[in-house]
Protein backbone atom coordinates (compact mmCIF):
# COMPACT_ATOMS: atom_id res chain seq x y z
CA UNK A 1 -9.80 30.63 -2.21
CA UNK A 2 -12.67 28.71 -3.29
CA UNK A 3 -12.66 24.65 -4.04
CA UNK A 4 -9.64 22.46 -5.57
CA UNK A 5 -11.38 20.75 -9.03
CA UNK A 6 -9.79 18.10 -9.94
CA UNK A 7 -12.49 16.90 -12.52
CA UNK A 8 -12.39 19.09 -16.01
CA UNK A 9 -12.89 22.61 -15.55
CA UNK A 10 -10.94 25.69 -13.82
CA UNK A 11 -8.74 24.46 -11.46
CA UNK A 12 -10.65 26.34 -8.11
CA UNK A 13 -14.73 26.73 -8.11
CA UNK A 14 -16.72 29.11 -5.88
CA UNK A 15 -13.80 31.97 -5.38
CA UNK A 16 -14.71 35.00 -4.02
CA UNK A 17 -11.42 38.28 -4.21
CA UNK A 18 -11.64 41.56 -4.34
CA UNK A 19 -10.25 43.79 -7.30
CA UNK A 20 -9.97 47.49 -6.61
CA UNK A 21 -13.95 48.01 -4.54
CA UNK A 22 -15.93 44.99 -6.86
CA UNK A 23 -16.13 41.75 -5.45
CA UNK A 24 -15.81 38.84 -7.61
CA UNK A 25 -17.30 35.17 -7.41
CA UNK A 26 -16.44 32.53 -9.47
CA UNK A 27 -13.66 30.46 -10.72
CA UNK A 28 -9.79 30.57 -10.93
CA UNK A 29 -7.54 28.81 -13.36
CA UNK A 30 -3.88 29.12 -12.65
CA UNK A 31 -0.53 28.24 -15.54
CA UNK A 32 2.64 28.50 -15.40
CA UNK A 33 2.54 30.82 -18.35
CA UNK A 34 -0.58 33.16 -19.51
CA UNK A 35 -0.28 31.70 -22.93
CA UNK A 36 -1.01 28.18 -21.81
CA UNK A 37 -4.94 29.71 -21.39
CA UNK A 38 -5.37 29.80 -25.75
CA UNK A 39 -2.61 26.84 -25.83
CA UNK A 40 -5.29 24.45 -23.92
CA UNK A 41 -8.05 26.21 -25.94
CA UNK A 42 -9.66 27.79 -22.93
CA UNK A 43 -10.83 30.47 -25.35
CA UNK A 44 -12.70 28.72 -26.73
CA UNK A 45 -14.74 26.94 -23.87
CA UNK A 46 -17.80 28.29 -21.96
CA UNK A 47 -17.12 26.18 -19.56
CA UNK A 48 -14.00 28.90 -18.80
CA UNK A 49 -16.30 32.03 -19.10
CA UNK A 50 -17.09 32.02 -15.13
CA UNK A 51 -12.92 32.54 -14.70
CA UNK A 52 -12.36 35.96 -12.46
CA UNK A 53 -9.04 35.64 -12.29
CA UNK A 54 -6.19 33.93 -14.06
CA UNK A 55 -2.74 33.44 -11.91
CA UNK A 56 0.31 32.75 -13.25
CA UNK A 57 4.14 32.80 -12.85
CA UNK A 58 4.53 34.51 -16.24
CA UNK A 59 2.45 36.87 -17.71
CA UNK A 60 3.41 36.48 -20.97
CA UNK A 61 -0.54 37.19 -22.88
CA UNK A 62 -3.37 38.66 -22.34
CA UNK A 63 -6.44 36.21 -22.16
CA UNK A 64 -9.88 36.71 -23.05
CA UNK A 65 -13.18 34.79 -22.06
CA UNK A 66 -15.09 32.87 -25.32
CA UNK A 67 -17.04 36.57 -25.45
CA UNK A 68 -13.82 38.55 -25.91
CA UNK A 69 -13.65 40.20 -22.04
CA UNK A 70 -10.66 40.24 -20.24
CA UNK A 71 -9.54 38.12 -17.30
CA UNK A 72 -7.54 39.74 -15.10
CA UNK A 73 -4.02 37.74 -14.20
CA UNK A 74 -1.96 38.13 -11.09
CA UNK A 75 1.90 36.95 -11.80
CA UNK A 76 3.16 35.50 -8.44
CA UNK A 77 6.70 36.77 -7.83
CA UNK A 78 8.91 33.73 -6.24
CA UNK A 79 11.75 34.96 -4.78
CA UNK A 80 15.29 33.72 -5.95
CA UNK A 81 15.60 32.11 -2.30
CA UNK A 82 12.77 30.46 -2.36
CA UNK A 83 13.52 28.76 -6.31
CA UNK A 84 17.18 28.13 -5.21
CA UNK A 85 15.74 26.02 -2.06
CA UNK A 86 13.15 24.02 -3.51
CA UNK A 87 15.81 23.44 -6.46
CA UNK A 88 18.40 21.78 -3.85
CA UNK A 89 15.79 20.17 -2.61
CA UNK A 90 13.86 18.76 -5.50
CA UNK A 91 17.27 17.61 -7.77
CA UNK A 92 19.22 16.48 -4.41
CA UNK A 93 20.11 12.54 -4.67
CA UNK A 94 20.11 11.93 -1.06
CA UNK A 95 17.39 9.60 0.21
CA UNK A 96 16.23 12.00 2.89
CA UNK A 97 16.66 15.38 0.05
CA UNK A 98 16.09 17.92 3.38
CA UNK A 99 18.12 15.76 5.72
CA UNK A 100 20.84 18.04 6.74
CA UNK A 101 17.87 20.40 7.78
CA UNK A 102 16.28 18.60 10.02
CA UNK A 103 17.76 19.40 12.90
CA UNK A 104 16.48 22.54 12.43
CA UNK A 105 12.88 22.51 12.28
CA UNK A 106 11.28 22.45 15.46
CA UNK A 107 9.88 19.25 17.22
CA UNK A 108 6.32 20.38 17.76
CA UNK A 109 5.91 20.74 14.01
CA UNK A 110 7.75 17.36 13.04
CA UNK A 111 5.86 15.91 15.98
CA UNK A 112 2.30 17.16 14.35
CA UNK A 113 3.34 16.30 10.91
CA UNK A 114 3.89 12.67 12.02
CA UNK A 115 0.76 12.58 13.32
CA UNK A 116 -1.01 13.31 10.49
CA UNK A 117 0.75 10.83 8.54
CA UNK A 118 0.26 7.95 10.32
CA UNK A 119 -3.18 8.55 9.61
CA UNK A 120 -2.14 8.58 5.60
CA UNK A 121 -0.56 5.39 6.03
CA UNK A 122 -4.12 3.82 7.66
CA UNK A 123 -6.00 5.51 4.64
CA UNK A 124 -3.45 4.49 2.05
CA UNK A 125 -3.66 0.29 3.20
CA UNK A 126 -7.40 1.16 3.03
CA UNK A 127 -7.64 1.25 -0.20
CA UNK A 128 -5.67 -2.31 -0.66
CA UNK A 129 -8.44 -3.37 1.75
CA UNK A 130 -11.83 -2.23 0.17
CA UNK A 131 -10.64 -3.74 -2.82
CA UNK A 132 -10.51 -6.58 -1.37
CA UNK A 133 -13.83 -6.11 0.46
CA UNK A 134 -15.58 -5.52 -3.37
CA UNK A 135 -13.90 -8.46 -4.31
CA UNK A 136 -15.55 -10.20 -1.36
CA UNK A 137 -19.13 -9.09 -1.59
CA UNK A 138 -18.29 -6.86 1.22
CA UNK A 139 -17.29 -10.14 3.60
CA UNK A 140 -15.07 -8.71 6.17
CA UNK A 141 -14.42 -12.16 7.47
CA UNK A 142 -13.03 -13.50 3.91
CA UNK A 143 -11.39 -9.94 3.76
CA UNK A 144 -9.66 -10.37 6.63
CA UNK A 145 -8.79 -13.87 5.67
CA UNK A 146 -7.35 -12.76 2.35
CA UNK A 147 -5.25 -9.81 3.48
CA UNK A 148 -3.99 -11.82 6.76
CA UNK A 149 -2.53 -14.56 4.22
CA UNK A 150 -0.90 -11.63 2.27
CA UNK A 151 0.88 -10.12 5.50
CA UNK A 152 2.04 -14.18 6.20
CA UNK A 153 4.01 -14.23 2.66
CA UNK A 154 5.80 -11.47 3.62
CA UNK A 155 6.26 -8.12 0.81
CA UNK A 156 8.24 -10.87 -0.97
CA UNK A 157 5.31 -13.43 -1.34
CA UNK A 158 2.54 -11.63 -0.55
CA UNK A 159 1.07 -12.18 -4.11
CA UNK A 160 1.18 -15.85 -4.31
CA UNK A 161 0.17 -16.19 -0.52
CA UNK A 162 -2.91 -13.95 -1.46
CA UNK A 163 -3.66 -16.37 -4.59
CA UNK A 164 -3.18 -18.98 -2.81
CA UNK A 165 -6.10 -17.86 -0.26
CA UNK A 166 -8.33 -16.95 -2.43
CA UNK A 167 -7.87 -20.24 -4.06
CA UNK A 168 -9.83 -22.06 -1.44
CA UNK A 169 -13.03 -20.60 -0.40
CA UNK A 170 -13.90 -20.37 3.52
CA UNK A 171 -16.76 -22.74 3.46
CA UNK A 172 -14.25 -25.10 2.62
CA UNK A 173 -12.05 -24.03 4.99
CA UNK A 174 -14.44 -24.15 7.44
CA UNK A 175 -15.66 -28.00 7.24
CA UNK A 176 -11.92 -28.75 7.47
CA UNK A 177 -10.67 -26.51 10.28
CA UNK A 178 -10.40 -28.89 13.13
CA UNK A 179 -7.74 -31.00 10.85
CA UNK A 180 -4.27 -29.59 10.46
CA UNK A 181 -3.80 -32.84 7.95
CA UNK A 182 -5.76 -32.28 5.87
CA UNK A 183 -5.84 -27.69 6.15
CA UNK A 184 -1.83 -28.38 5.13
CA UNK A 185 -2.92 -30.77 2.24
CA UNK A 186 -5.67 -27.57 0.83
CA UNK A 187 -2.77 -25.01 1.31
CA UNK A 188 0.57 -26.93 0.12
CA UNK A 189 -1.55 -28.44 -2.49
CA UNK A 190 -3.56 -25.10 -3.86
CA UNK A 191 0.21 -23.30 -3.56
CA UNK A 192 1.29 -25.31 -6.18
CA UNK A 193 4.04 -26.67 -4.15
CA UNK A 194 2.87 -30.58 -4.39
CA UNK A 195 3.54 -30.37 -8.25
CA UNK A 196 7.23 -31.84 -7.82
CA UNK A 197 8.96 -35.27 -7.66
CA UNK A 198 9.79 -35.85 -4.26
CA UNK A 199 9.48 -39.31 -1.93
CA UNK A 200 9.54 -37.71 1.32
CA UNK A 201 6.34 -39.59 3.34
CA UNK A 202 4.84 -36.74 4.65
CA UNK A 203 4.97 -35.16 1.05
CA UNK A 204 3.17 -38.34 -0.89
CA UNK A 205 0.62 -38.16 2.05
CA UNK A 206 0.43 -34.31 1.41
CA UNK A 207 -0.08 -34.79 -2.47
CA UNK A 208 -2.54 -37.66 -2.20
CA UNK A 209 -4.84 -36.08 0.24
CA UNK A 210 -5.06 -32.97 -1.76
CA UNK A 211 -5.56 -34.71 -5.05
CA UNK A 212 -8.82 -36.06 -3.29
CA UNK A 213 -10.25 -32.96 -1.92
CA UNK A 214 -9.37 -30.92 -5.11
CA UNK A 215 -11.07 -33.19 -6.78
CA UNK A 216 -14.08 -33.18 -4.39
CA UNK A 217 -14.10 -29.17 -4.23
CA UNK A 218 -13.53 -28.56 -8.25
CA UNK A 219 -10.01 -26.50 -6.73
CA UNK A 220 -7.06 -25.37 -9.25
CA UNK A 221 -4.03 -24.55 -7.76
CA UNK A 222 -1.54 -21.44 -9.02
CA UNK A 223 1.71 -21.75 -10.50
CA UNK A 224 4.54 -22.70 -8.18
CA UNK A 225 7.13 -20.89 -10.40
CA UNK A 226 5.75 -17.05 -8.40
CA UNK A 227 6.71 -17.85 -4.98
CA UNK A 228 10.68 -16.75 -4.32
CA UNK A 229 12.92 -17.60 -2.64
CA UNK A 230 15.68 -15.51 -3.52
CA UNK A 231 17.18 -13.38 -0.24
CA UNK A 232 14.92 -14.72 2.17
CA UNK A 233 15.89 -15.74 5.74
CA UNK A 234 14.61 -19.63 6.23
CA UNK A 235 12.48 -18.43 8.87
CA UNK A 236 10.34 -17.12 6.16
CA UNK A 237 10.37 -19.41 3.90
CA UNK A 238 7.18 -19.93 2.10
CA UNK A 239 6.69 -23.75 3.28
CA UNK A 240 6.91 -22.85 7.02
CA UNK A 241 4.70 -19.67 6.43
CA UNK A 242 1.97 -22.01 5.12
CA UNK A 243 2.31 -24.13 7.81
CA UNK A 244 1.87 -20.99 10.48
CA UNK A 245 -0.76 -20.05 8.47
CA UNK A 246 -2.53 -23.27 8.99
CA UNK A 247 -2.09 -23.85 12.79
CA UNK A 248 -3.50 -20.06 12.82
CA UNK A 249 -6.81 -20.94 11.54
CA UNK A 250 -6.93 -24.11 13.63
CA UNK A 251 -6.82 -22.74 16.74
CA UNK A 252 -8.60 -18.92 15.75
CA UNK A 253 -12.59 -19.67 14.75
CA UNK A 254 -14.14 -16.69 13.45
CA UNK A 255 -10.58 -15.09 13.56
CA UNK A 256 -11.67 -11.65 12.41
CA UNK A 257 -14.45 -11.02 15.16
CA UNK A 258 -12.52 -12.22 17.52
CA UNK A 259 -9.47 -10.19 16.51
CA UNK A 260 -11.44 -6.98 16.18
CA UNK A 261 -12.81 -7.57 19.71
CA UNK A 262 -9.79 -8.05 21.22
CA UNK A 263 -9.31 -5.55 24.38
CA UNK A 264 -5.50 -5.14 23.96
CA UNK A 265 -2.18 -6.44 21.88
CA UNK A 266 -1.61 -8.57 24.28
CA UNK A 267 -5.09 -10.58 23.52
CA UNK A 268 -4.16 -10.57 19.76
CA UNK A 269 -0.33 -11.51 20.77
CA UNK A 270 -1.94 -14.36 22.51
CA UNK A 271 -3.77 -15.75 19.88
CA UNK A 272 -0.56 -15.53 17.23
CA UNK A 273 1.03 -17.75 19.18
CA UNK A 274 1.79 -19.93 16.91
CA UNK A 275 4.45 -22.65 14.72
CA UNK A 276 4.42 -24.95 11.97
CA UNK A 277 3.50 -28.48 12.28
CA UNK A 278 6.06 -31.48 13.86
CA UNK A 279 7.47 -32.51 10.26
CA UNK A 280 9.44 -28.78 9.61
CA UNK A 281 10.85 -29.26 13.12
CA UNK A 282 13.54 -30.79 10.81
CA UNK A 283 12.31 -29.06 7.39
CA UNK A 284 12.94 -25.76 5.66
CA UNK A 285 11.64 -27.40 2.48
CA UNK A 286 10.22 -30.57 1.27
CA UNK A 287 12.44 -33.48 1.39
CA UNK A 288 15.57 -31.74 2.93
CA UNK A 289 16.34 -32.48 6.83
CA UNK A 290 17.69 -29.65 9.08
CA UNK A 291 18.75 -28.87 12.46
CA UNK A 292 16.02 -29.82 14.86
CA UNK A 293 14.16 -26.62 15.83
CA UNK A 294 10.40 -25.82 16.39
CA UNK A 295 9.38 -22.97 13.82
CA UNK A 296 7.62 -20.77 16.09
CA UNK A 297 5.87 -17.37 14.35
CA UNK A 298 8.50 -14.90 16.40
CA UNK A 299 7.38 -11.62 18.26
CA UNK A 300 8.87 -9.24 15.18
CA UNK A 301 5.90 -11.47 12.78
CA UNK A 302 3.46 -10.92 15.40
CA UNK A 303 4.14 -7.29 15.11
CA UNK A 304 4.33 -6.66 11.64
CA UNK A 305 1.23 -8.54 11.79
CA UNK A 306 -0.50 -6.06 14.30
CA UNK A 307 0.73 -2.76 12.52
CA UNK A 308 0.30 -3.88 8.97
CA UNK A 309 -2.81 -6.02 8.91
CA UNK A 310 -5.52 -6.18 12.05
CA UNK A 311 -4.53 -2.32 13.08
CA UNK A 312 -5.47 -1.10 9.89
CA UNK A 313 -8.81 -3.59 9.73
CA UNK A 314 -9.30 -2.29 12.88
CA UNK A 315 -9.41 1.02 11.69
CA UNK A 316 -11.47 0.92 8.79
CA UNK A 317 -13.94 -1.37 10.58
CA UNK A 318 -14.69 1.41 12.40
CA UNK A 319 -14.58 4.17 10.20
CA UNK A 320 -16.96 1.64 8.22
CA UNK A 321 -19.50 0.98 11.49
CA UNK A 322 -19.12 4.73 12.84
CA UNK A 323 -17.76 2.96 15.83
CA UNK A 324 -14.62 5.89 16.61
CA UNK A 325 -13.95 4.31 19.70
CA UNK A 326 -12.12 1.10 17.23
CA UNK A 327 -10.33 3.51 15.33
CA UNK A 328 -9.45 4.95 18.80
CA UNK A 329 -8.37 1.72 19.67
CA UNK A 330 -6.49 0.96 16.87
CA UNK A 331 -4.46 4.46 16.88
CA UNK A 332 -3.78 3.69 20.90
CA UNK A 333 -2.17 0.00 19.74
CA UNK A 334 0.02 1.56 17.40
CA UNK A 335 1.17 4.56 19.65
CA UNK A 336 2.31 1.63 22.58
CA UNK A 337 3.74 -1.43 19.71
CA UNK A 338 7.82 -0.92 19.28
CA UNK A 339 8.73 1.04 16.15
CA UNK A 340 9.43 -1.00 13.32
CA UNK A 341 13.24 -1.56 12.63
CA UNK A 342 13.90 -1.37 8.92
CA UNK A 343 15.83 0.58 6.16
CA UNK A 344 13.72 3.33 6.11
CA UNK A 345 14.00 4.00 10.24
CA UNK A 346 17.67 3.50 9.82
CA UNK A 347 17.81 6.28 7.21
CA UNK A 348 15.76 8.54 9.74
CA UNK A 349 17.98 7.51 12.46
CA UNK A 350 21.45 8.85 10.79
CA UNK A 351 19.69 12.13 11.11
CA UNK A 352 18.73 11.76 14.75
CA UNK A 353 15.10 10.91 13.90
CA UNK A 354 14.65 7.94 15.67
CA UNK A 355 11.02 6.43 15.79
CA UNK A 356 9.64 6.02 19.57
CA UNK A 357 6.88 3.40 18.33
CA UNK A 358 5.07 1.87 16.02
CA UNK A 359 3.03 5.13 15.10
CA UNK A 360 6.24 6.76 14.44
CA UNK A 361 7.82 3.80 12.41
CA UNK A 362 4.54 3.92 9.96
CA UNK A 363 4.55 7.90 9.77
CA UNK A 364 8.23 7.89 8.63
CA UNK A 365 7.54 4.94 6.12
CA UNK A 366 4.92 6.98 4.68
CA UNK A 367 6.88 10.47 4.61
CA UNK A 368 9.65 8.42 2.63
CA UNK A 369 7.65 6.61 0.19
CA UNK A 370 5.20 9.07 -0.67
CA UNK A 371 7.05 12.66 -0.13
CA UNK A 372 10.69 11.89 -0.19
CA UNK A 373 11.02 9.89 -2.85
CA UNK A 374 8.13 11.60 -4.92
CA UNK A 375 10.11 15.12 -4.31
CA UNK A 376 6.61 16.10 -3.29
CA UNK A 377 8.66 18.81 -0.76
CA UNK A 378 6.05 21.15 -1.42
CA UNK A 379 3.15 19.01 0.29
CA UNK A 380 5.64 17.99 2.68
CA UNK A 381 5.08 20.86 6.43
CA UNK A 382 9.07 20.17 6.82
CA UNK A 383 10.13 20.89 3.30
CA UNK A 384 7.29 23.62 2.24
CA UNK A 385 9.25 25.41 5.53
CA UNK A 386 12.93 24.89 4.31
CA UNK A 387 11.78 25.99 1.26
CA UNK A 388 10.46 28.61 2.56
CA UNK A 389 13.38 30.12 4.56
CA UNK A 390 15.41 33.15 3.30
């Protein structure tokens, strides 16, 4: 069948078929109709002349190389069944289009697709991750650092959290990381969230502390207009994220080697255990007192943590080192975390797919994002076999 091209060219390189006794190596170029081969000038191109065969769904021309000889075309013949079930499919408005067909495709093959899709999911936050690591000079620590601080701003505020990392470099961080004062001054102040009238104490103390060390590291902060609030559970608020954030990298030095060496969850658990400073005991925001209540970073953060941020790292660390046994490890965590609970399981769920962990959870979110709601059916093992059925 040769090689997919997706560069310019015929669509397959290095082909080798038989027509009649002759064998034939070269290149294939497939349309939807034969006349598409002079409509995108193909004719005309050397770069065409090594085509043996041309396949089509409508042989509607006869096409010829730039020195007038024939390619031969082969018109594929879908049958009606097969149209009529990847056009139910592909214009269906359900969330799940092959839903009421899942019950019956056999486990073993949903089982192996899942699999392999989990793995997609890893690949597709890798991405997200080496950009980061260009943007880094390749520092996995400040990597780590960066995309950590996106997972604590939730997908709500996971911009502004970001920009409000990369706002203050880790060598500052570093000479300040024994003093949660003054960390909650750099992160508060960089977020853009000091720029306000307000005479709570703890806020003037906040503000004046940070207009020193801004001043004494050249730091700008962003705008605090991008960080939203709309919809979100106080729990996540921004200000009490920040303040996680914070006791985090007070009590985690060198949090990224120590995270990737980390023998189990349990370890990493361990060292998540963590809750915003004694003033939001009675905060959700600046200047506004609330019930009494420690704000604790709860098990469901740690484990959105785990699956979407150091699981991955862990991952591509050791894709990146050729260590396998850390991608091992990273593919074990995710098989024995919970599955996530979200709208996307839930969907799953009304058809009696239900998630047994975290692997599962990740697999599903990546079938619905990227297959189900592309209508890439054809790509997907489940629908290419509905499709398929007559």
């Amino acid at each position: 069948t040769g090689i997919h091209n997706t560069d310019a060219g015929p669509d397959f390189s290095a082909a080798k078929l038989k027509i009649g006794n002759t064998i034939w190596a070269g290149n294939i170029e497939i349309h939807i109709n034969a006349s598409d081969w002079e409509k995108h000038k193909h004719h005309q191109d050397k770069a065409y002349d090594s085509v043996i065969l041309h396949v089509v769904l409508n042989a509607n021309a006869s096409v010829f190389r730039s020195n007038g000889t024939e390619i031969p075309v082969v018109e594929l013949k879908i049958p009606e069944k097969i149209k009529q079930n990847y056009l139910a499919l592909t214009s269906s408005q359900k969330k799940i289009p092959c839903g009421d067909n899942l019950p019956q495709i056999e486990p073993f093959i949903f089982s192996q697709m899942l699999d392999s899709l989990v793995i997609e999911r890893i690949e597709r936050k890798s991405k997200s991750i080496r950009l980061i690591l260009e943007q880094t000079t390749n520092s996995w620590e400040e990597a780590f650092y960066i995309f950590l601080a996106r997972a604590f701003g939730t997908r709500i505020n996971a911009l502004p959290f970001e920009l409000t990392a990369k706002s203050i470099p880790l060598l500052v961080i570093a000479k300040h990381s024994s003093n949660r004062f003054q960390l909650e001054a750099l992160f508060f102040g960089q977020a853009g969230m000091l720029n306000q009238e307000c005479n709570d104490e703890y806020f003037l103390k906040l503000k004046k502390e940070h207009q020193f060390l801004s001043h004494k590291f050249g730091l700008r902060p962003i705008e605090k207009s991008i960080w939203k609030l709309l919809r979100l559970r106080p729990p996540n608020f921004p200000a009490l994220r920040i303040s996680q954030f914070v006791d985090l990298i007070v009590k985690s030095k060198h949090l990224f080697s120590r995270t990737m060496g980390a023998k189990d969850t349990a370890t990493i658990r361990a060292m998540f255990q963590i809750s915003a400073s004694d003033y939001w005991d009675t905060h959700f925001t600046f200047g506004k007192i609330s019930a009494q209540a420690k704000k604790r970073f709860g098990k469901t953060s740690i484990d959105n943590i785990l699956i979407n941020t150091v699981i991955p790292f862990l991952f591509i660390y050791g894709q990146h080192t050729g260590q396998e046994h850390l991608q091992d490890k990273a593919l074990h965590m995710l098989d024995h975390l919970s599955a996530e609970q979200n709208a996307i399981t839930r969907v799953f769920s009304g058809y009696k797919i239900k998630a047994k962990s975290a692997a599962n959870s990740q697999a599903l979110i990546q079938l619905k994002n990227e297959y189900c709601d592309k209508k890439r059916c054809t790509e997907c093992k489940v629908g290419s076999k509905i499709i398929a059925q007559k």
